[in-house]
Protein backbone atom coordinates (compact mmCIF):
# COMPACT_ATOMS: atom_id res chain seq x y z
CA UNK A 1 -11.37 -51.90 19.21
CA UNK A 2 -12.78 -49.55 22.00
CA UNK A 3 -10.33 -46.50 22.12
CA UNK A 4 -8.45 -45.74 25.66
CA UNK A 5 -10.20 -42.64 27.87
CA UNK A 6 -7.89 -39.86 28.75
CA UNK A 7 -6.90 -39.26 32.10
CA UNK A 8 -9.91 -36.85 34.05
CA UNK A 9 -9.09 -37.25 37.67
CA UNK A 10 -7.85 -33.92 38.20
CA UNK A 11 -9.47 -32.81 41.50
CA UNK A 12 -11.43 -29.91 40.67
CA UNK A 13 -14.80 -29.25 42.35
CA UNK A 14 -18.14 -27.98 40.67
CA UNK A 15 -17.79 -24.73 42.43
CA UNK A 16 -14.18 -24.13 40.99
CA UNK A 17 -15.58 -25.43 37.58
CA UNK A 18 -18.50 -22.42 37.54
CA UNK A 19 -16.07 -19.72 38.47
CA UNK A 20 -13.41 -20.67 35.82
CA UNK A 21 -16.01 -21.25 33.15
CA UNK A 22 -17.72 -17.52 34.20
CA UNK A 23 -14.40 -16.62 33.58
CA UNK A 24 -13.89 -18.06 30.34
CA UNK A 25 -17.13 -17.25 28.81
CA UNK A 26 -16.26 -13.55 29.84
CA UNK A 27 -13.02 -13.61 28.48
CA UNK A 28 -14.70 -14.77 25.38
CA UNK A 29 -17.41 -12.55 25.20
CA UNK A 30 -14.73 -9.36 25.48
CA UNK A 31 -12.15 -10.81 22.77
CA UNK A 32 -15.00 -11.48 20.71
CA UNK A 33 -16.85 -8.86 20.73
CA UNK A 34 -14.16 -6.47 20.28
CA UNK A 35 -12.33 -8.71 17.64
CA UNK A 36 -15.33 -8.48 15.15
CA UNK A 37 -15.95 -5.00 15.13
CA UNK A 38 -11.95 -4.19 15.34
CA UNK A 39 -12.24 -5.99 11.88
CA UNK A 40 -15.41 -4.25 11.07
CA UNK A 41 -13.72 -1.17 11.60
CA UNK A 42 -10.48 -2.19 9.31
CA UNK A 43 -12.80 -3.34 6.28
CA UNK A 44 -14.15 0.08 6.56
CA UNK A 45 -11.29 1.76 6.68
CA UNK A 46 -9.34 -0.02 3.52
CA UNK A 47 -12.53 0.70 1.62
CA UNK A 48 -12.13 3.95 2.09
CA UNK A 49 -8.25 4.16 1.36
CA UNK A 50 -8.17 1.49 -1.16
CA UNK A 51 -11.24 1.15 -2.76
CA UNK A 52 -10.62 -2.15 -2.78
CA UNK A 53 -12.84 -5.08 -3.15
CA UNK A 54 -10.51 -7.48 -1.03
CA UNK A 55 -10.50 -4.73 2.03
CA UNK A 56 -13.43 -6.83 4.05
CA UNK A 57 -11.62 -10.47 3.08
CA UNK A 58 -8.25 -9.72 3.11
CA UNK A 59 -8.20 -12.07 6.87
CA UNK A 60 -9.64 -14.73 4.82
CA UNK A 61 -6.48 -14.87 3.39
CA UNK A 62 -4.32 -14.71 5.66
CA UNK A 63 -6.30 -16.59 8.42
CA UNK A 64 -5.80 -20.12 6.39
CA UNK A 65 -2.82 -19.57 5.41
CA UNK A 66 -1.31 -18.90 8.54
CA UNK A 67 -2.82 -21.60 10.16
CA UNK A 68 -1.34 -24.09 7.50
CA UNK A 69 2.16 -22.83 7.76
CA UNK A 70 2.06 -22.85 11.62
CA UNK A 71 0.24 -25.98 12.11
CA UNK A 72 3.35 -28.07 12.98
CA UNK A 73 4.73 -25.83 15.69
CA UNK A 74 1.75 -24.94 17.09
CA UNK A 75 0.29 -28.26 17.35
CA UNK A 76 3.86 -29.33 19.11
CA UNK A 77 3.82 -26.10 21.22
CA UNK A 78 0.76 -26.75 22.61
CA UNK A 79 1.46 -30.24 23.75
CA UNK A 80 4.47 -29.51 24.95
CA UNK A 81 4.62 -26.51 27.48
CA UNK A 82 1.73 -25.23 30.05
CA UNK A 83 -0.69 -23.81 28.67
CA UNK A 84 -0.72 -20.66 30.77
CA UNK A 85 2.83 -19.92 29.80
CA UNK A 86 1.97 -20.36 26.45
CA UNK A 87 -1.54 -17.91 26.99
CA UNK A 88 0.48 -15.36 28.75
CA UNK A 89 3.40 -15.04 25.73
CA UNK A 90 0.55 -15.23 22.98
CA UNK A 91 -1.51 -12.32 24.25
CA UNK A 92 2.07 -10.68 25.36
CA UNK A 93 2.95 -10.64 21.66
CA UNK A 94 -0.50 -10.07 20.21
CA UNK A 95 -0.53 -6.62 23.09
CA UNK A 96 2.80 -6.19 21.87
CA UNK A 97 1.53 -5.72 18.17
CA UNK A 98 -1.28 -3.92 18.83
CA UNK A 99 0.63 -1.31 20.26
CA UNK A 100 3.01 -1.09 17.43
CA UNK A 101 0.27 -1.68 14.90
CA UNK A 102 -1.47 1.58 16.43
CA UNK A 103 1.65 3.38 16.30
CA UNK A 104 2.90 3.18 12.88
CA UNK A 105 -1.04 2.37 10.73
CA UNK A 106 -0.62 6.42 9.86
CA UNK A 107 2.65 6.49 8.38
CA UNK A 108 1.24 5.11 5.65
CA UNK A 109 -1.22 5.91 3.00
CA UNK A 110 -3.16 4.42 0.51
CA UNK A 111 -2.61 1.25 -0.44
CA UNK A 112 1.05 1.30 1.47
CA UNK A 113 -1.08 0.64 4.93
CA UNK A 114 -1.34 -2.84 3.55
CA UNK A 115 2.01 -3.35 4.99
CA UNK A 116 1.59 -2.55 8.84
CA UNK A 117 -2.08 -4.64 8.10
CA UNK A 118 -0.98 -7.42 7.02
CA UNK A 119 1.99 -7.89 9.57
CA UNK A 120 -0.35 -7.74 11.92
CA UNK A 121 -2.65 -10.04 10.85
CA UNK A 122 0.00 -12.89 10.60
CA UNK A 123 0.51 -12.18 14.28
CA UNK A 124 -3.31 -11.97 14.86
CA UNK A 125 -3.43 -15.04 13.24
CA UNK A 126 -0.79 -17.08 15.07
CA UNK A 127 -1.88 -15.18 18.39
CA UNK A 128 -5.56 -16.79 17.85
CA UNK A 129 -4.50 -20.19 16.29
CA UNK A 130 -2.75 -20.29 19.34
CA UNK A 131 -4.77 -19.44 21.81
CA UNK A 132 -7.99 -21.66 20.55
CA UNK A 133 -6.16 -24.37 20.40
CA UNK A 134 -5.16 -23.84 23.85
CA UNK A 135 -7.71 -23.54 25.55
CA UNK A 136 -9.50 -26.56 23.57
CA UNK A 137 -6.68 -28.56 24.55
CA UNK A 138 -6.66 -27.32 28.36
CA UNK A 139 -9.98 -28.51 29.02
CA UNK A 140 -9.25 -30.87 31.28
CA UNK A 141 -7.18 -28.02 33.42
CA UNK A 142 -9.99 -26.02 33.96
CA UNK A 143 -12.59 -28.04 34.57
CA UNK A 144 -13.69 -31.53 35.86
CA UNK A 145 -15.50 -33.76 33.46
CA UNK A 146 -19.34 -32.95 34.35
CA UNK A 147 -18.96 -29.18 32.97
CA UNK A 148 -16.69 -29.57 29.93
CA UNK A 149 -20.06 -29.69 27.86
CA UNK A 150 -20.82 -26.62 29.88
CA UNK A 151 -17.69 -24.95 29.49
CA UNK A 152 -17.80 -25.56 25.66
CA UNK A 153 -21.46 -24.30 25.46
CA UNK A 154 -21.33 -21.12 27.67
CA UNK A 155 -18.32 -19.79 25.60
CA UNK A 156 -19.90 -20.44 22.61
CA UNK A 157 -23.16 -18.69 23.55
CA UNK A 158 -20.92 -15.58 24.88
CA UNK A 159 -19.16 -15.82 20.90
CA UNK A 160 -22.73 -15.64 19.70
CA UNK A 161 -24.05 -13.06 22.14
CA UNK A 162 -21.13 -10.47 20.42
CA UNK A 163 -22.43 -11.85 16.82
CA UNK A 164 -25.41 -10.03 17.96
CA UNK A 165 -24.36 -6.86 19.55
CA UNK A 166 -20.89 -6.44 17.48
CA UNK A 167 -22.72 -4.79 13.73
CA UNK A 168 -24.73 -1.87 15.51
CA UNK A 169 -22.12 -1.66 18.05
CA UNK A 170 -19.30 -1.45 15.27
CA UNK A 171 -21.59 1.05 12.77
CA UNK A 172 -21.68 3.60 15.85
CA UNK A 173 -18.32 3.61 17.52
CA UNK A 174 -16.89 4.11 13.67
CA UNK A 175 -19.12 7.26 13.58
CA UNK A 176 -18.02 8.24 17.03
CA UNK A 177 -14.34 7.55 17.02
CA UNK A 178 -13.14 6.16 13.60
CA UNK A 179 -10.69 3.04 13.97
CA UNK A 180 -7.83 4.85 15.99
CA UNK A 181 -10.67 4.44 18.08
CA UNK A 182 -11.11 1.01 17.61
CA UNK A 183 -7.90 0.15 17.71
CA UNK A 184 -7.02 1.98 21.28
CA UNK A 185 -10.77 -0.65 22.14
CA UNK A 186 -9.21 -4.06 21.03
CA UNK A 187 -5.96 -3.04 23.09
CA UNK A 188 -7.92 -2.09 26.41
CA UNK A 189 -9.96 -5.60 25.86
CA UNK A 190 -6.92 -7.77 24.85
CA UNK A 191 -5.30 -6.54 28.20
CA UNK A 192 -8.99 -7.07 29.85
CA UNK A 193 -8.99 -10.60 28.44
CA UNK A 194 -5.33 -11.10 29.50
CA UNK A 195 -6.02 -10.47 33.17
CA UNK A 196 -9.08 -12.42 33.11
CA UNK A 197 -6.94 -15.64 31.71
CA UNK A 198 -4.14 -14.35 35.05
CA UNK A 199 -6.75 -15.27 37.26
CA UNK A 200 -7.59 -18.32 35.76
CA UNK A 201 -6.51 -21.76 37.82
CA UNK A 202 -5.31 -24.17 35.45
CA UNK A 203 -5.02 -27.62 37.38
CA UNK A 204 -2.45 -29.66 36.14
CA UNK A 205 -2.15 -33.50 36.88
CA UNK A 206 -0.01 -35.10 39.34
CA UNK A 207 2.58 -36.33 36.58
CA UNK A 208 2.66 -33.43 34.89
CA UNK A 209 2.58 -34.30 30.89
CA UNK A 210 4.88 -31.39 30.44
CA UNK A 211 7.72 -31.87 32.84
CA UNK A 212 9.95 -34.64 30.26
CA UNK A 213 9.59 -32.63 27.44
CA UNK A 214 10.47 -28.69 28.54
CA UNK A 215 14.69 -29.40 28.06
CA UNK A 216 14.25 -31.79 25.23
CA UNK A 217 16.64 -30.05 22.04
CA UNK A 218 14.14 -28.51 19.62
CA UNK A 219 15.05 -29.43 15.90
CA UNK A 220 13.04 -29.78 12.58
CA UNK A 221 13.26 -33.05 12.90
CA UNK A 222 12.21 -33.47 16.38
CA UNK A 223 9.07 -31.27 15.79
CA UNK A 224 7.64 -33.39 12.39
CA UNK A 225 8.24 -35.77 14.76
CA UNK A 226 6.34 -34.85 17.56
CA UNK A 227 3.34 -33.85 15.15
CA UNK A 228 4.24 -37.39 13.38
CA UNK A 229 2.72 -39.06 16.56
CA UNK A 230 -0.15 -37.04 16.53
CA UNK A 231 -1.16 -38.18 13.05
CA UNK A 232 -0.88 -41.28 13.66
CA UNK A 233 -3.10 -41.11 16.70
CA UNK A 234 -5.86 -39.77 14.28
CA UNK A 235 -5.43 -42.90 11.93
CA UNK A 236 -6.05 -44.66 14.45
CA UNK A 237 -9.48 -43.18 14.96
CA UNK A 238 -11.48 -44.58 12.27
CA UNK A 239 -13.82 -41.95 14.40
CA UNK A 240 -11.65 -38.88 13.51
CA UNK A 241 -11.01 -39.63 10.05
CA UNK A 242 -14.71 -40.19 8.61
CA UNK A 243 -15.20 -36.65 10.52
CA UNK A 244 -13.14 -35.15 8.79
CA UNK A 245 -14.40 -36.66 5.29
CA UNK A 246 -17.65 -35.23 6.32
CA UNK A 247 -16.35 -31.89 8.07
CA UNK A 248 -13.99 -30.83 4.94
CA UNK A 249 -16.84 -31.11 2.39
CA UNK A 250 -19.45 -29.60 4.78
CA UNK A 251 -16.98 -26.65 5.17
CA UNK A 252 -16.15 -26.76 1.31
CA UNK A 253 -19.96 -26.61 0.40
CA UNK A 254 -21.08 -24.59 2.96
CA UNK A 255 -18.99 -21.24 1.89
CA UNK A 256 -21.76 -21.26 -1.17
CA UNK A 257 -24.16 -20.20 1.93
CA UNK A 258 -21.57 -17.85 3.35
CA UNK A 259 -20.41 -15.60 0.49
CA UNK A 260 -24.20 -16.65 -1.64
CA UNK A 261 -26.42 -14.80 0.76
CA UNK A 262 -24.89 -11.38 0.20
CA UNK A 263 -24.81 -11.70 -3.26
CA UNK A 264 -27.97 -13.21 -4.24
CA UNK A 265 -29.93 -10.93 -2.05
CA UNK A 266 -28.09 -7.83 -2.79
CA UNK A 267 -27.44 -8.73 -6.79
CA UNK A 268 -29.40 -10.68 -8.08
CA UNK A 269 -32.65 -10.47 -6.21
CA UNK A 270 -31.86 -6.49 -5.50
CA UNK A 271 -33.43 -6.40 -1.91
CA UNK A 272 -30.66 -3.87 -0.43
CA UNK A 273 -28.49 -4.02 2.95
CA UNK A 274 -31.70 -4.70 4.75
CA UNK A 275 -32.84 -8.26 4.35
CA UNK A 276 -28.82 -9.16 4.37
CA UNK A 277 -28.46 -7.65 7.85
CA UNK A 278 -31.71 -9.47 9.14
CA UNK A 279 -30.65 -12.71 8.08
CA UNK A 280 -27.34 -12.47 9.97
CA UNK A 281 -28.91 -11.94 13.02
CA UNK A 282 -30.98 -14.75 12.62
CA UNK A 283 -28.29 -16.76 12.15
CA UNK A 284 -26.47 -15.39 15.53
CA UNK A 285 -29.55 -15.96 17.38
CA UNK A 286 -29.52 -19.33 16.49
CA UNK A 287 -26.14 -20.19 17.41
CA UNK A 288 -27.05 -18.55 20.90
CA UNK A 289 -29.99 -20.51 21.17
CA UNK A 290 -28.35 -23.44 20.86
CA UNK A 291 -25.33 -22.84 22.40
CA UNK A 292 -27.74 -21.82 25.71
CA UNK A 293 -29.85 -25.43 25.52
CA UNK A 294 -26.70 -27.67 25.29
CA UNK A 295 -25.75 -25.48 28.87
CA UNK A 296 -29.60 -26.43 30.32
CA UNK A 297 -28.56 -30.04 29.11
CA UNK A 298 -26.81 -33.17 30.94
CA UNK A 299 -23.23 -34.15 29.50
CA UNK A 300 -23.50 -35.34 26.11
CA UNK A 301 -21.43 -38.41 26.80
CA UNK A 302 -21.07 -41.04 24.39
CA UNK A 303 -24.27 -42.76 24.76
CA UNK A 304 -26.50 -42.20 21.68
CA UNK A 305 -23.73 -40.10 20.01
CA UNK A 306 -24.05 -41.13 16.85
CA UNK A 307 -28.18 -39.18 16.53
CA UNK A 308 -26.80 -36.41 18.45
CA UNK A 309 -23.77 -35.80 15.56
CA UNK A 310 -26.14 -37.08 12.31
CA UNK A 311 -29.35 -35.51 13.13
CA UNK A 312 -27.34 -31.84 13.62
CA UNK A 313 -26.28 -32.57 10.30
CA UNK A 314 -29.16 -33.57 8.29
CA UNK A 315 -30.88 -30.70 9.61
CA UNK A 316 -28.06 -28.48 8.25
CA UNK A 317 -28.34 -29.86 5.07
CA UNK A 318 -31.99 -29.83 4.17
CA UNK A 319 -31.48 -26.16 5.67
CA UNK A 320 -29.28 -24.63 3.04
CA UNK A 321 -31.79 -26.69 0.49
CA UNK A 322 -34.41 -24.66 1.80
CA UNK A 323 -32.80 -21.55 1.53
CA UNK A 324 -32.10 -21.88 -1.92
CA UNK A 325 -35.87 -22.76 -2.71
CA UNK A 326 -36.74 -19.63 -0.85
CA UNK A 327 -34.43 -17.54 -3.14
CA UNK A 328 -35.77 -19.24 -5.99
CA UNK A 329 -39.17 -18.15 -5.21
CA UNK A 330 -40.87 -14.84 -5.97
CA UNK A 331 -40.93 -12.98 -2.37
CA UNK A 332 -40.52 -9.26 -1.47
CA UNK A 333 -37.89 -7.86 0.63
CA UNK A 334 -39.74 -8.20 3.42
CA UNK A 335 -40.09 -11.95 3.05
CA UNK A 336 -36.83 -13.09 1.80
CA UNK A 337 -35.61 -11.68 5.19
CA UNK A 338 -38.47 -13.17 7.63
CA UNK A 339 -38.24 -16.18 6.07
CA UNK A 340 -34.58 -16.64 4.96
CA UNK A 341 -33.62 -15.41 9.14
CA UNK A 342 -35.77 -18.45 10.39
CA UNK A 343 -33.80 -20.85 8.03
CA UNK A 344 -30.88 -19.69 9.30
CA UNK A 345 -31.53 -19.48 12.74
CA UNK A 346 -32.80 -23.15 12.45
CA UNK A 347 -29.60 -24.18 10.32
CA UNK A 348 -26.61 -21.88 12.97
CA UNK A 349 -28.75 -23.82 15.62
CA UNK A 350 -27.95 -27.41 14.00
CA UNK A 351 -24.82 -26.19 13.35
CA UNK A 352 -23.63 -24.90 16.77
CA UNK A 353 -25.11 -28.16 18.19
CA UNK A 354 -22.82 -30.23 15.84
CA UNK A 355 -19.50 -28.14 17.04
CA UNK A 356 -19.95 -28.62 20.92
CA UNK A 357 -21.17 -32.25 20.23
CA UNK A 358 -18.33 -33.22 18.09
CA UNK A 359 -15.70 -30.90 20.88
CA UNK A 360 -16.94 -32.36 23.54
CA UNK A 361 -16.28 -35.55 22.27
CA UNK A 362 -12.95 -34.88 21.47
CA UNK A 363 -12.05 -33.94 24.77
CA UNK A 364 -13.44 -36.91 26.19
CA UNK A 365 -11.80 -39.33 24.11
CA UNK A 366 -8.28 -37.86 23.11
CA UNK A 367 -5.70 -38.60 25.68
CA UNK A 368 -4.45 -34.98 27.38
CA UNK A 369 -1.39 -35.10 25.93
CA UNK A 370 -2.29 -34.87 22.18
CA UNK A 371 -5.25 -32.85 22.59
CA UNK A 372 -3.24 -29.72 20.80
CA UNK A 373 -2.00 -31.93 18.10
CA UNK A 374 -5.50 -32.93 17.29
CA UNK A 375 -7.25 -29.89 17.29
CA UNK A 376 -5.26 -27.75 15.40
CA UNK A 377 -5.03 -30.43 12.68
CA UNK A 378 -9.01 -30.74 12.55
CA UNK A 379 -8.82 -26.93 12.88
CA UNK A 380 -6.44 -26.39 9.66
CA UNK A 381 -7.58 -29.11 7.51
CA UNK A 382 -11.34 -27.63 8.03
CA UNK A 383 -10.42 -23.57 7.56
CA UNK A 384 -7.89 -24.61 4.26
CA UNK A 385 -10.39 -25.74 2.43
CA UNK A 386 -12.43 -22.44 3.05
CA UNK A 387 -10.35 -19.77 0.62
CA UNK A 388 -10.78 -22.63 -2.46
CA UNK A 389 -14.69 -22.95 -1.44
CA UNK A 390 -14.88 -19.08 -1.41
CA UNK A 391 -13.17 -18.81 -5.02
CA UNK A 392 -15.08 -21.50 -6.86
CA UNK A 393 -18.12 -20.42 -5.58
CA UNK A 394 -17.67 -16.47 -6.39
CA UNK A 395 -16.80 -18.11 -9.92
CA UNK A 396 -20.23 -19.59 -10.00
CA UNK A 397 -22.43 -17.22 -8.58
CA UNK A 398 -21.10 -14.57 -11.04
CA UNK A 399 -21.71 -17.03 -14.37
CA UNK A 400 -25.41 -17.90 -12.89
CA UNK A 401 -28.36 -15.88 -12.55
CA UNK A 402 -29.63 -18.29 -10.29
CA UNK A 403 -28.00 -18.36 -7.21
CA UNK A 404 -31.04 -20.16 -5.11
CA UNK A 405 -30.15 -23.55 -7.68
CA UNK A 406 -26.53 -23.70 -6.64
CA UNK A 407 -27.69 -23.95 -2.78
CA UNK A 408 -30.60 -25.94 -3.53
CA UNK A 409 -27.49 -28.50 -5.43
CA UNK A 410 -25.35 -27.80 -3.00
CA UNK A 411 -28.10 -29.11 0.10
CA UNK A 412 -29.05 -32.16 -2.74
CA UNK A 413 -24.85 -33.18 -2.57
CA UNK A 414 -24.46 -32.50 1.42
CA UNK A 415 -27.78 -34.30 1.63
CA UNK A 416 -26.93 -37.41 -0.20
CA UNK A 417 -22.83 -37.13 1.00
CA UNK A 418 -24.51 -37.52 4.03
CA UNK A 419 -26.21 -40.27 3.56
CA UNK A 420 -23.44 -42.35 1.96
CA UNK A 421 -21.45 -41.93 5.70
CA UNK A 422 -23.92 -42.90 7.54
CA UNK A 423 -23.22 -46.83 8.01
CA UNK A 424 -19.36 -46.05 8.25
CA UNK A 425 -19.87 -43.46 10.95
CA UNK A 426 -22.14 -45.71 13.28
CA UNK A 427 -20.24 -48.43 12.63
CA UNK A 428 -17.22 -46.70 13.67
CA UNK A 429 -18.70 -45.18 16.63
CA UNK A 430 -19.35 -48.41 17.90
CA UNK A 431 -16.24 -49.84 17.31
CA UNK A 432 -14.25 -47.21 19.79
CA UNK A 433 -16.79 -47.50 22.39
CA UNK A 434 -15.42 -48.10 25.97
């Protein structure tokens, strides 16, 4: 059964559409930039008071947690009110804590500053769920339907340009100013990304989706129900669901890549920081890359979809495989990281290509009005899985001496998981076209 296209005629020209999306990938590029080495700068920091392994994955934590917990609300929230009021009291609060985060981190030592840390984080955490989602969701608001793929790309490259910049960046402005430093940096560029979002037009339709719903009573049982509908919207999708079969085990599989690298360079293969560093970087300048040709690119559309979300992934897949020949192979330092930064600059390309595709899709398909709904559900069900990923796979890197097999497994299983949801996927593709 073909599925029903959302509403796009908002009136909003090309011209309009450049400035807001200049405006977003800014606004991106500033929060971003400053977010990662603001967390730079508090891994450092709890090292050096705590001496604690957990100091640089402590938002790991908290990040999926968070996001489970608040996954009702937030997905009601979002679908509910405008989505500049709800911007405006999100980076409010997050300034807000900030502020009070910066005013009490000293009045605690030790391992006590875990306490003023991890409040914050939960607010950090809801601030960001939050204002992802939103944006995702207000799409449609801030531009017409010929630049959402370039909305969606541009931000994305300006995300990846701070990938880039934000480890030298970080390593110096610790030297220079410590992280009172760096927290007095991500309060000047919250309120920098705040007025940018002021400025922002967000169009919304003549029957505005919001205007039956602002007076309604909130209960418990009137927000599970709200979500309720959401849900089963995404049954509906035979689209969304195989997706997510495919997303959640990508995710779960692909945190042996994440937290692997480190340690098989660093521990097992004893190459140093160097080769660790080089290979992140190759990875960012993929996801630039990437994110830059889907801008130089026509809308994706719907036409041909189904190559443009498989061939992304196979080439993700027979990536990581590759990486974990390379580690199994006798190389010098020099090597492992010229080599193992190509694979993943070739594998962050396939992999940025496969987010925009797969969000741009989305927001042509799902009807305005559960937009939120749906993407903080894809968002928590695909970051949940994450922290059981990252603890299995610490488990088996630390029995093994052989950390190259488990990714060269690990790209066999994507590989052939892959393969199995193929016919299902096309099939279902064609089955909601217009």
């Amino acid at each position: 059964m073909a599925i029903k296209q959302p509403d796009l005629t908002i009136n909003i020209s090309n011209h309009q559409s450049s400035l807001q999306i200049f405006k977003a990938a800014a606004s991106n590029f500033i929060s971003s930039l400053s977010g990662k080495m603001f967390t730079f700068g508090l891994g450092l920091m709890l090292l050096d008071e705590t001496h604690s392994a957990i100091s640089f994955g402590i938002n790991m934590i908290i990040s999926p947690i968070v996001g489970l917990l608040c996954l009702v609300p937030i997905g009601n929230l979002i679908d509910t009110y405008p989505h500049k009021t709800i911007l405006t009291g999100s980076l409010t609060a997050r300034t807000l804590a900030l502020i009070l985060f910066a005013a009490s981190i000293n009045l605690f030592t030790a391992t006590a500053k875990l306490i003023p840390i991890v409040l914050f984080l939960i607010i950090d955490a809801i601030s960001t769920n939050v204002n992802d989602t939103c944006y995702s969701a207000a799409t449609h608001e801030l531009v017409n339907a010929h630049n959402i793929q370039r909305l969606s790309s541009l931000t994305q490259s300006a995300i990846s340009l701070s990938s880039i910049l934000s480890p030298a960046l970080g390593v110096g402005l610790y030297s220079l100013v410590g992280f009172s430093g760096f927290v007095i940096l991500e309060i000047v560029a919250t309120l920098a990304s705040f007025g940018i979002m002021l400025t922002m037009k967000f169009h919304y339709h003549a029957t505005n989706q919001f205007a039956n719903s602002q007076h309604a009573p909130v209960t418990s049982h009137s927000q599970f129900a709200k979500f309720h509908s959401g849900l089963n919207y995404m049954r509906s999708r035979t689209m969304i669901k195989i997706t997510i079969l495919l997303s959640v085990i990508l995710n779960f599989l692909y945190t042996a890549v994440t937290i692997g690298i480190p340690y098989i360079l660093k521990d097992q293969l004893h190459t140093g920081n160097g080769p660790i560093g080089v290979l992140e970087t190759g990875s960012a300048i993929g996801m630039l890359l990437g994110s830059l040709l889907l801008t130089l690119l026509p809308p994706t559309g719907q036409k041909r979809f189904f190559l443009k979300l498989i061939i992304p992934v196979l080439i993700l897949d027979s990536q990581i495989l590759l990486l974990g020949v390379l580690f199994m192979t006798s190389q010098s330092p020099t090597g492992y990281a010229l080599l193992g930064s190509f694979i993943m600059g070739i594998l962050a390309f396939a992999l940025v290509i496969l987010n925009i595709t797969f969000q741009v899709y989305l927001q042509q398909t799902v009807p305005t009005k559960l937009l939120g709904r749906v993407v903080a559900t894809l968002t928590t069900v695909n970051s949940s899985i994450m922290p059981i990923g990252t603890l299995m796979f610490t488990l088996i890197f630390q029995s093994t001496t052989h950390g190259g097999l488990v990714l060269i497994i690990n790209g066999i299983l994507l590989l052939g998981y892959t393969l199995l949801l193929l016919r299902p996927l096309n099939q279902a593709i064609h089955s909601e076209q217009p």
